[in-house]
N, C-alpha and C. Protein backbone atom coordinates (compact mmCIF):
# COMPACT_ATOMS: atom_id res chain seq x y z
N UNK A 1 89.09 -171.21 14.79
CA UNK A 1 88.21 -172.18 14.15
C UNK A 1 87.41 -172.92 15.23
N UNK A 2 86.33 -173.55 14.68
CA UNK A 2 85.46 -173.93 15.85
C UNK A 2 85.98 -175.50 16.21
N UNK A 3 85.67 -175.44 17.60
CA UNK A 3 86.42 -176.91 17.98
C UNK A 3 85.00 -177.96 18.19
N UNK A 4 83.75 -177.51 18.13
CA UNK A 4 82.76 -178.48 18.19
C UNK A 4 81.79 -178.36 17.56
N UNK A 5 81.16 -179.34 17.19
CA UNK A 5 80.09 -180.09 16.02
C UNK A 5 79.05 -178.96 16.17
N UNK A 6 78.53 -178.83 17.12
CA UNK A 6 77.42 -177.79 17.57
C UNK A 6 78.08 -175.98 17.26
N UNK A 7 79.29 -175.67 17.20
CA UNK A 7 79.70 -174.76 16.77
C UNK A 7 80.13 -174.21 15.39
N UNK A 8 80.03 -175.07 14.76
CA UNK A 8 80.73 -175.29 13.42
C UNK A 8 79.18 -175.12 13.13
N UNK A 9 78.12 -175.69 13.39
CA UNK A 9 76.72 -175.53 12.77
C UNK A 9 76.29 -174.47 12.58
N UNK A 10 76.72 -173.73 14.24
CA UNK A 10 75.97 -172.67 14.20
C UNK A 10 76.89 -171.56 13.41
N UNK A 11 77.84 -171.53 13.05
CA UNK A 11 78.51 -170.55 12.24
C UNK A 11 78.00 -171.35 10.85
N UNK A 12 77.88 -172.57 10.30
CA UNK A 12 76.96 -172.08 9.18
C UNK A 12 75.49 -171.71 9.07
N UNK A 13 75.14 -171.92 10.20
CA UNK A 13 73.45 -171.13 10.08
C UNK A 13 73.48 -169.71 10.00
N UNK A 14 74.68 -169.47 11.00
CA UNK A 14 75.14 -168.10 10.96
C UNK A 14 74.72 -167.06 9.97
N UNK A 15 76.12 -167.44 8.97
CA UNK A 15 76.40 -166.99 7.44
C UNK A 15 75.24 -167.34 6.73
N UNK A 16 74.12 -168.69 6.84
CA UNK A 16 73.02 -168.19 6.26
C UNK A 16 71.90 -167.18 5.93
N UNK A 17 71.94 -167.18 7.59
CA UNK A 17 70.85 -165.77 8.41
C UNK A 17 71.66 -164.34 7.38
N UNK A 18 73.09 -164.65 8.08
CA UNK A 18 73.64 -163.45 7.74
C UNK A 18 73.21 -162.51 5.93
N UNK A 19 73.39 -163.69 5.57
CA UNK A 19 73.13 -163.28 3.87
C UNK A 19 71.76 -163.24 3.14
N UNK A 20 70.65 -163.60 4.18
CA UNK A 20 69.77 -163.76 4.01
C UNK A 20 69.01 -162.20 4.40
N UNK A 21 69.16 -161.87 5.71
CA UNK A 21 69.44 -160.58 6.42
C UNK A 21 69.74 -158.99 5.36
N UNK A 22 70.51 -159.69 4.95
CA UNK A 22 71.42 -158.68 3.82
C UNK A 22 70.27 -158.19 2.82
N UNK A 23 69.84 -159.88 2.11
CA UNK A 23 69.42 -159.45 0.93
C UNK A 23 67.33 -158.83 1.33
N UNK A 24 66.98 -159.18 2.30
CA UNK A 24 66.10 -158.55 2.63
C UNK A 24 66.13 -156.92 2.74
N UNK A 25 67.16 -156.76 3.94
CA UNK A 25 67.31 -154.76 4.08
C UNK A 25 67.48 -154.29 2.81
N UNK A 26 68.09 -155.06 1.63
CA UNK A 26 68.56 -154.37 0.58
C UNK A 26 67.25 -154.07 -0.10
N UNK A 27 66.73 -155.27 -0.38
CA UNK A 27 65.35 -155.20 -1.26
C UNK A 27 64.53 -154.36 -0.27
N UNK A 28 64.67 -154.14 0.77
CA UNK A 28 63.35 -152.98 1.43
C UNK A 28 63.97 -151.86 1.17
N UNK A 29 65.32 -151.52 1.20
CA UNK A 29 66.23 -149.85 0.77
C UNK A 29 65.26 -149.54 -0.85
N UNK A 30 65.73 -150.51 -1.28
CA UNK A 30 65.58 -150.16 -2.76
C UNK A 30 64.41 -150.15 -3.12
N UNK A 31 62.99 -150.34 -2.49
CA UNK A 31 61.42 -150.71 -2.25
C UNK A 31 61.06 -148.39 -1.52
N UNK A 32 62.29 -148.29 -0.87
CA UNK A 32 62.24 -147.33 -0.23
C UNK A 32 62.62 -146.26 -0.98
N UNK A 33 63.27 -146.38 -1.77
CA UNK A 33 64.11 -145.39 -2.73
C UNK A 33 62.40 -145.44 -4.17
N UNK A 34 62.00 -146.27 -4.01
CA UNK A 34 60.98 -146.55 -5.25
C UNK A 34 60.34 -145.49 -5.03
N UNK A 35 59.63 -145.41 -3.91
CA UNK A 35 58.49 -144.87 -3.22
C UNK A 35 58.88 -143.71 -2.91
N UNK A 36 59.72 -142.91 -2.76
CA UNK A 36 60.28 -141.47 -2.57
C UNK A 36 60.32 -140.91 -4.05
N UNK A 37 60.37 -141.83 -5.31
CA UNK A 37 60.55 -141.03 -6.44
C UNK A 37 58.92 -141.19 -7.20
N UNK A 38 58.34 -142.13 -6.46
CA UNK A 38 57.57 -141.88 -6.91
C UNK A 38 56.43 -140.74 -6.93
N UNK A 39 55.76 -139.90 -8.09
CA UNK A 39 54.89 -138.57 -8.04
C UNK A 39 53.45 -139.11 -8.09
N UNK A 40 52.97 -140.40 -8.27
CA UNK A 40 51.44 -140.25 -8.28
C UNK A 40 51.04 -141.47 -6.55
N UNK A 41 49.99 -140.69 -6.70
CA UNK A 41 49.56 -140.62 -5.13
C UNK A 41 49.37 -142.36 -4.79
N UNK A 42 48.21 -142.86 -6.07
CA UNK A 42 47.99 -144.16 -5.91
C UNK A 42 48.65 -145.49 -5.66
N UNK A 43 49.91 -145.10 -6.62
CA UNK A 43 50.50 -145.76 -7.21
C UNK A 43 51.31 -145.87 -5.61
N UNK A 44 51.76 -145.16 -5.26
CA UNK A 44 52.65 -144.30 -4.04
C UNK A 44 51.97 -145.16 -2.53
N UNK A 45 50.48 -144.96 -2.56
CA UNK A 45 49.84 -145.58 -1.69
C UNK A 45 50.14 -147.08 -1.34
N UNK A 46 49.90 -147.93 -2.57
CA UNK A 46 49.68 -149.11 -2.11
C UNK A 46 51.37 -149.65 -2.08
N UNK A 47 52.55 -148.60 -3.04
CA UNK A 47 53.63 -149.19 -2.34
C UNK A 47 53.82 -148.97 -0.71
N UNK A 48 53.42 -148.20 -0.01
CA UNK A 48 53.83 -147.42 1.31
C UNK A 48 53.09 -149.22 1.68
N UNK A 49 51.66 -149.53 1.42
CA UNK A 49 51.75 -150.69 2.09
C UNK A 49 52.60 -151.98 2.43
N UNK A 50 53.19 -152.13 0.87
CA UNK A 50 54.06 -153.01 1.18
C UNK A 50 55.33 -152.59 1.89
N UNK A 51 55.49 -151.93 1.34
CA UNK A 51 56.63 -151.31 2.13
C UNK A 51 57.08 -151.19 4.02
N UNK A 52 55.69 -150.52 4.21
CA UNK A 52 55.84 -151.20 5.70
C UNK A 52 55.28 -152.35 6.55
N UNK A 53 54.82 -152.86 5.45
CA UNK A 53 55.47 -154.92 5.61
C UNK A 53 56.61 -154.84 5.54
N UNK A 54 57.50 -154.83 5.02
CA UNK A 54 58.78 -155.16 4.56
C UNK A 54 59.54 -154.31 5.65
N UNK A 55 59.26 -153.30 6.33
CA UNK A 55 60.03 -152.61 7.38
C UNK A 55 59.48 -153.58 8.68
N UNK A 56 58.41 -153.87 8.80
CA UNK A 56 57.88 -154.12 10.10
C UNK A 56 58.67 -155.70 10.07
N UNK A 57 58.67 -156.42 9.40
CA UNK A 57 59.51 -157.65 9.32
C UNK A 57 60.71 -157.65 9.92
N UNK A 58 61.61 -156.82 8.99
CA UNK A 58 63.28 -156.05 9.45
C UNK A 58 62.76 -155.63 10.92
N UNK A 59 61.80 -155.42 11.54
CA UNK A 59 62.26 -154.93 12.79
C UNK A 59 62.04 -156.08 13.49
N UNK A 60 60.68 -156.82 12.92
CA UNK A 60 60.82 -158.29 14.00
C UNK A 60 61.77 -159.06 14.63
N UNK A 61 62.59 -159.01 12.99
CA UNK A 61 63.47 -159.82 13.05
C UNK A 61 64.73 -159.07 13.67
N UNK A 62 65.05 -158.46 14.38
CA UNK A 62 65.68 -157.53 14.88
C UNK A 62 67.35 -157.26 13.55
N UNK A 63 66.46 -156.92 12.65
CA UNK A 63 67.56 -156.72 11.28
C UNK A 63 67.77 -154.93 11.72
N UNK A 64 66.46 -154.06 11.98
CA UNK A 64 66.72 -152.81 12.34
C UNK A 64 66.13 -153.01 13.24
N UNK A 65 66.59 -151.69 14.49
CA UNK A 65 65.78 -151.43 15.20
C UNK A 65 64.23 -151.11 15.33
N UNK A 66 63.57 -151.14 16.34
CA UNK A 66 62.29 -151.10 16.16
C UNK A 66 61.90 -149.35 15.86
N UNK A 67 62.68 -148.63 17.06
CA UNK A 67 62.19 -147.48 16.69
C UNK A 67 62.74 -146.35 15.50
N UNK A 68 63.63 -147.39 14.71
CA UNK A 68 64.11 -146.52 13.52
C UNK A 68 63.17 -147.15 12.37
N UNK A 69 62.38 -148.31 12.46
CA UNK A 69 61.36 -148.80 11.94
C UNK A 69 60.20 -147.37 11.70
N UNK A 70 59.73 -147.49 13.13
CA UNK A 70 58.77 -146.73 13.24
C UNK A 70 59.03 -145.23 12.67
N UNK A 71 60.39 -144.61 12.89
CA UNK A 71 60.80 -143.53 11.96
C UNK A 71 60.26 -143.58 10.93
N UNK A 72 60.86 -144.58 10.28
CA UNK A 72 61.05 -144.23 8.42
C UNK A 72 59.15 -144.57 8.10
N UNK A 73 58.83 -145.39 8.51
CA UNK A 73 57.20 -145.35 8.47
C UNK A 73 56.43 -143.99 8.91
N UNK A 74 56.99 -143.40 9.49
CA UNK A 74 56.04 -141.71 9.98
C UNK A 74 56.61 -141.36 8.74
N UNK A 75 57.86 -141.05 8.50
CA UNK A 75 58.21 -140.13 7.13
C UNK A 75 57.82 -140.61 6.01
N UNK A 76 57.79 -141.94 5.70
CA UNK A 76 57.16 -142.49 4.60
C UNK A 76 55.40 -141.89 4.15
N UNK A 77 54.81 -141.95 5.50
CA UNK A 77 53.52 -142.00 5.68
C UNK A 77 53.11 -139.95 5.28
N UNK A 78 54.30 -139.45 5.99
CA UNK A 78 54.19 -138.30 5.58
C UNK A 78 54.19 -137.28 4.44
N UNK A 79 55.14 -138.56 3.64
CA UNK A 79 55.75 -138.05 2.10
C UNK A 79 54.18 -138.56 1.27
N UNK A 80 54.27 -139.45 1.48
CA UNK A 80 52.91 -140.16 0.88
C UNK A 80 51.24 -139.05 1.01
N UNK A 81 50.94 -138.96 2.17
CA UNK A 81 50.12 -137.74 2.34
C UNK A 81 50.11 -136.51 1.36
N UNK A 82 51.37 -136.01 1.13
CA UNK A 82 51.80 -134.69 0.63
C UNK A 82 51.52 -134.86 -0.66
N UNK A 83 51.57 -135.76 -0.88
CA UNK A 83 51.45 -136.11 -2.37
C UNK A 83 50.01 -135.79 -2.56
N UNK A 84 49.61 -134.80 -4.26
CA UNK A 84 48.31 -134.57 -4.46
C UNK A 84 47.89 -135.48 -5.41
């Protein structure tokens, strides 16, 4: 357990970040899963935009790495293309 005022804080800012963290990657997984099922191109398009908002954030914030960021954005970008 924490023995000082300044430690005890930062373990609850902690667990804030922490859960906060969480519910972001989740809502970009599931933003990510949208956009893979989706079949029309348009529709497909302007999610890929938000979408890599929502990745490029997670990497700012060092929630993912940067260059597994940049991954899933080439494949995203690629799936999206293919689409007629």
């Amino acid at each position: 357990m924490a023995n000082h005022k300044s430690a005890e804080k930062r373990i609850r800012a902690n667990e804030i970040k922490r859960v906060r963290n969480r519910y972001q990657h989740k809502t970009t997984r599931t933003f990510i899963k949208k956009l893979r099922t989706s079949t029309v191109k348009t529709e497909a398009v302007a999610l890929l935009k938000e979408v890599s908002s929502m990745i490029d954030k997670l990497a700012k914030k060092n929630v993912i790495h940067w260059k597994k960021a940049a991954n899933q954005k080439s494949k995203l970008t690629k799936f999206v293309n293919k689409l007629a």
